[in-house]
Protein backbone atom coordinates (compact mmCIF):
# COMPACT_ATOMS: atom_id res chain seq x y z
CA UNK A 1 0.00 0.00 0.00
CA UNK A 2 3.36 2.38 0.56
CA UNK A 3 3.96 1.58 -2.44
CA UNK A 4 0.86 2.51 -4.11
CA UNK A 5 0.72 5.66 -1.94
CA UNK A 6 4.58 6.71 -3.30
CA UNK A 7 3.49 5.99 -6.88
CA UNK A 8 0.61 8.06 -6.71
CA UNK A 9 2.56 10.99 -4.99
CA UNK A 10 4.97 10.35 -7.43
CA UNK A 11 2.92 11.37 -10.69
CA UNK A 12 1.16 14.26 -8.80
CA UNK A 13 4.73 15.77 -8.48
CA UNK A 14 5.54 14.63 -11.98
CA UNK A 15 2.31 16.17 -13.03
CA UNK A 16 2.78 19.24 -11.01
CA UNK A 17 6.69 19.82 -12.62
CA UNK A 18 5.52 19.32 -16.24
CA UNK A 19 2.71 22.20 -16.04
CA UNK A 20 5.67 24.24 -14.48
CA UNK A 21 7.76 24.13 -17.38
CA UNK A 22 4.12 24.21 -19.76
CA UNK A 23 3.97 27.33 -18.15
CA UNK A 24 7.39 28.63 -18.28
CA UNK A 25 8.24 27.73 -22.19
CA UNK A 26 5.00 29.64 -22.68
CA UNK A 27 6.25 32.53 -20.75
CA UNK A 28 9.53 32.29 -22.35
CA UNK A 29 7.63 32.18 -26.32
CA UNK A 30 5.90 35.08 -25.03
CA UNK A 31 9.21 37.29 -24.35
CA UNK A 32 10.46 35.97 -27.22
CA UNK A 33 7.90 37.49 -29.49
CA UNK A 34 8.53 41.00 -27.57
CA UNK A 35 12.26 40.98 -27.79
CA UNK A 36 12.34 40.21 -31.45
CA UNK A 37 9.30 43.00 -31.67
CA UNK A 38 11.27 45.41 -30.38
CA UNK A 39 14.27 44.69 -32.55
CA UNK A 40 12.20 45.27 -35.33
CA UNK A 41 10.69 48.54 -34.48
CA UNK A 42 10.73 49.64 -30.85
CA UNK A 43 8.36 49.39 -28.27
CA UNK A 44 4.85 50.43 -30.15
CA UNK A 45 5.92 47.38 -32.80
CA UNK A 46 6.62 44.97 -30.13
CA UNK A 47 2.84 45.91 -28.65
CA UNK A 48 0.73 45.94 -31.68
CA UNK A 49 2.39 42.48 -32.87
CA UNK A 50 1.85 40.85 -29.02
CA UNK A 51 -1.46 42.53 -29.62
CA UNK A 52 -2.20 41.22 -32.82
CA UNK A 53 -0.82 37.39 -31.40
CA UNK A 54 -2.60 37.60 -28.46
CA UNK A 55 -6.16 38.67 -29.75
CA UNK A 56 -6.50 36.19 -32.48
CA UNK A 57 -6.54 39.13 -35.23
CA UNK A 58 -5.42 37.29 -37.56
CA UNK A 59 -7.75 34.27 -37.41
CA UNK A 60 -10.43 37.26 -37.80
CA UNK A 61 -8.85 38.62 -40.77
CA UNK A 62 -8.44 34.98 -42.38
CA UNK A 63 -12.10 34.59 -41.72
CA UNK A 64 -13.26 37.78 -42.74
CA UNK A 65 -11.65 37.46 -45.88
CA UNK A 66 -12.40 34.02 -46.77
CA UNK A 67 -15.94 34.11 -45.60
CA UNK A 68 -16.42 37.17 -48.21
CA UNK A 69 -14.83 34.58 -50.87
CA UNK A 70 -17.37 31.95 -50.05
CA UNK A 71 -20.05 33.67 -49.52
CA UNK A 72 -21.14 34.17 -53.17
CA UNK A 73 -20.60 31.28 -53.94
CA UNK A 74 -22.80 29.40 -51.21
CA UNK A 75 -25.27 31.13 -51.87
CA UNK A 76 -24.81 30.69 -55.41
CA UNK A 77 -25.06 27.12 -54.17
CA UNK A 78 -27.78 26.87 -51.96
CA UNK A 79 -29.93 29.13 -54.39
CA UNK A 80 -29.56 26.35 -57.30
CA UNK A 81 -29.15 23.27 -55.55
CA UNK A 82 -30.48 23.32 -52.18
CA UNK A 83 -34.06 25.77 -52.53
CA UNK A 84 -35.18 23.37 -55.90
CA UNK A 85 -34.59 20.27 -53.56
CA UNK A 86 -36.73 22.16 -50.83
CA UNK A 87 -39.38 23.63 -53.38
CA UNK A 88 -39.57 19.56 -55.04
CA UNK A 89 -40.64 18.30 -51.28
CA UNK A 90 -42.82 21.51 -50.93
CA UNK A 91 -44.52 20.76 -54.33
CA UNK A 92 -42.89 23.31 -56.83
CA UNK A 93 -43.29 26.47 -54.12
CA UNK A 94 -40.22 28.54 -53.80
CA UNK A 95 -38.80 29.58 -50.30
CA UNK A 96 -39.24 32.71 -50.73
CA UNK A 97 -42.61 32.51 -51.70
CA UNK A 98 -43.68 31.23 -48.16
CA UNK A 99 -45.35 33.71 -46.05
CA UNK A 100 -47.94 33.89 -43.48
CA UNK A 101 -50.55 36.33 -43.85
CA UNK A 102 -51.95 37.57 -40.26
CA UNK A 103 -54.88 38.91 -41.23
CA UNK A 104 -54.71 42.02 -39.98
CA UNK A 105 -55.08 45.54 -42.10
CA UNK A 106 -54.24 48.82 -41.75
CA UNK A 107 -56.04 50.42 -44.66
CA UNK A 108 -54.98 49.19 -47.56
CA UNK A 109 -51.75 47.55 -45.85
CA UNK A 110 -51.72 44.12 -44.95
CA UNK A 111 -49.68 42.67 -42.17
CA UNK A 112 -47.84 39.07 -43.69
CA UNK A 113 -44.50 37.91 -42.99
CA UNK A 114 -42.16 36.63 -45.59
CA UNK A 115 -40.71 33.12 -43.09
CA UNK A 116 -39.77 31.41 -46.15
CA UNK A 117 -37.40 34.01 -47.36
CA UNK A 118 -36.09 34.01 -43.36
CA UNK A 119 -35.34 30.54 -43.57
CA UNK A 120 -33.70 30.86 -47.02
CA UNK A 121 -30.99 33.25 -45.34
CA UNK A 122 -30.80 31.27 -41.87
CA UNK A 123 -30.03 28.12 -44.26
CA UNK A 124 -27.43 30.30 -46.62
CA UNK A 125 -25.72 31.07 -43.52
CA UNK A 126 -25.18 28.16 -41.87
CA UNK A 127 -23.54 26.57 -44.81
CA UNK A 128 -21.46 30.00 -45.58
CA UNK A 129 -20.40 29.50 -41.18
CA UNK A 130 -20.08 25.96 -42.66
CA UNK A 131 -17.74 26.25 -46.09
CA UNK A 132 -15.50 29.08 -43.77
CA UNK A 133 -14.89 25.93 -40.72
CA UNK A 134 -13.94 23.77 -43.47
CA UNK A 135 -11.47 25.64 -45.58
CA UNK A 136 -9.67 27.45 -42.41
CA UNK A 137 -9.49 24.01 -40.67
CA UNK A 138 -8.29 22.13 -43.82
CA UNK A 139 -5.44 24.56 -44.94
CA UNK A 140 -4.64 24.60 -40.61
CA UNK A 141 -4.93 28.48 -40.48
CA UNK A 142 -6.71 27.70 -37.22
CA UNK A 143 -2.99 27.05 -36.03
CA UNK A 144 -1.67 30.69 -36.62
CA UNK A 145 -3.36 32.05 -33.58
CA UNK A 146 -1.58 31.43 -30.04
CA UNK A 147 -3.67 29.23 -28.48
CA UNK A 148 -5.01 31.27 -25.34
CA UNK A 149 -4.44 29.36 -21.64
């Protein structure tokens, strides 16, 4: 049972010493980064590139700009491919031609909500969120940001 008990205290310590030096090597990358910052341009470079590392700018520029890329052509995609496959089950209707009518009037305006078109969107932006997730994961530009602790 000692020895159990010695084993056990054993890998806490081992444990304990390895999320040390996790913590240090981060630490040190970190200084790294600032030093060679500052080499380049002085002290406002060094902050606006720890800034830039540290935020995860650049994973929101990558998905800015690849999201804009896609997002014609999703929709390019879900307007030919995806809505006829919806209006077939629906019996010929478009999506956009969905609406519900309330009933209600106020003179000659009538109160009637276009859902269909709303769903159309919802559906054109989950597979734009979609075709982004893919492409950023598959080229591994998810691995350009630090990875926050």
């Amino acid at each position: 049972m000692d020895t159990k008990k010695t084993t056990n205290r054993a890998n806490t310590e081992a444990q304990k010493a390895a999320a040390q030096a996790k913590r240090e090597a981060a630490k040190a990358k970190g200084e790294a980064v600032r030093a060679k910052a500052t080499a380049i341009g002085g002290g406002h470079a060094a902050g606006f590139l720890n800034f830039i590392r540290e935020q995860g700018v650049i994973g929101l520029a990558v998905g800015l700009a690849v999201g804009a890329a896609a997002g014609a052509s999703v929709k390019t995609i879900v307007e030919n491919f995806i809505t006829p496959i919806v209006a077939f089950v629906l019996g010929g209707k478009d999506l956009s031609e969905l609406t519900w009518d309330t009933g209600l009037k106020n003179g000659d305006v009538e109160l009637v909500f276009g859902w269909g078109a709303i769903i159309s969107s919802l559906i054109t932006l989950a597979a734009t969120a979609l075709v982004v997730y893919l492409v950023i994961h598959a080229a591994k530009l998810d691995r350009l940001d630090k990875k926050k602790s």
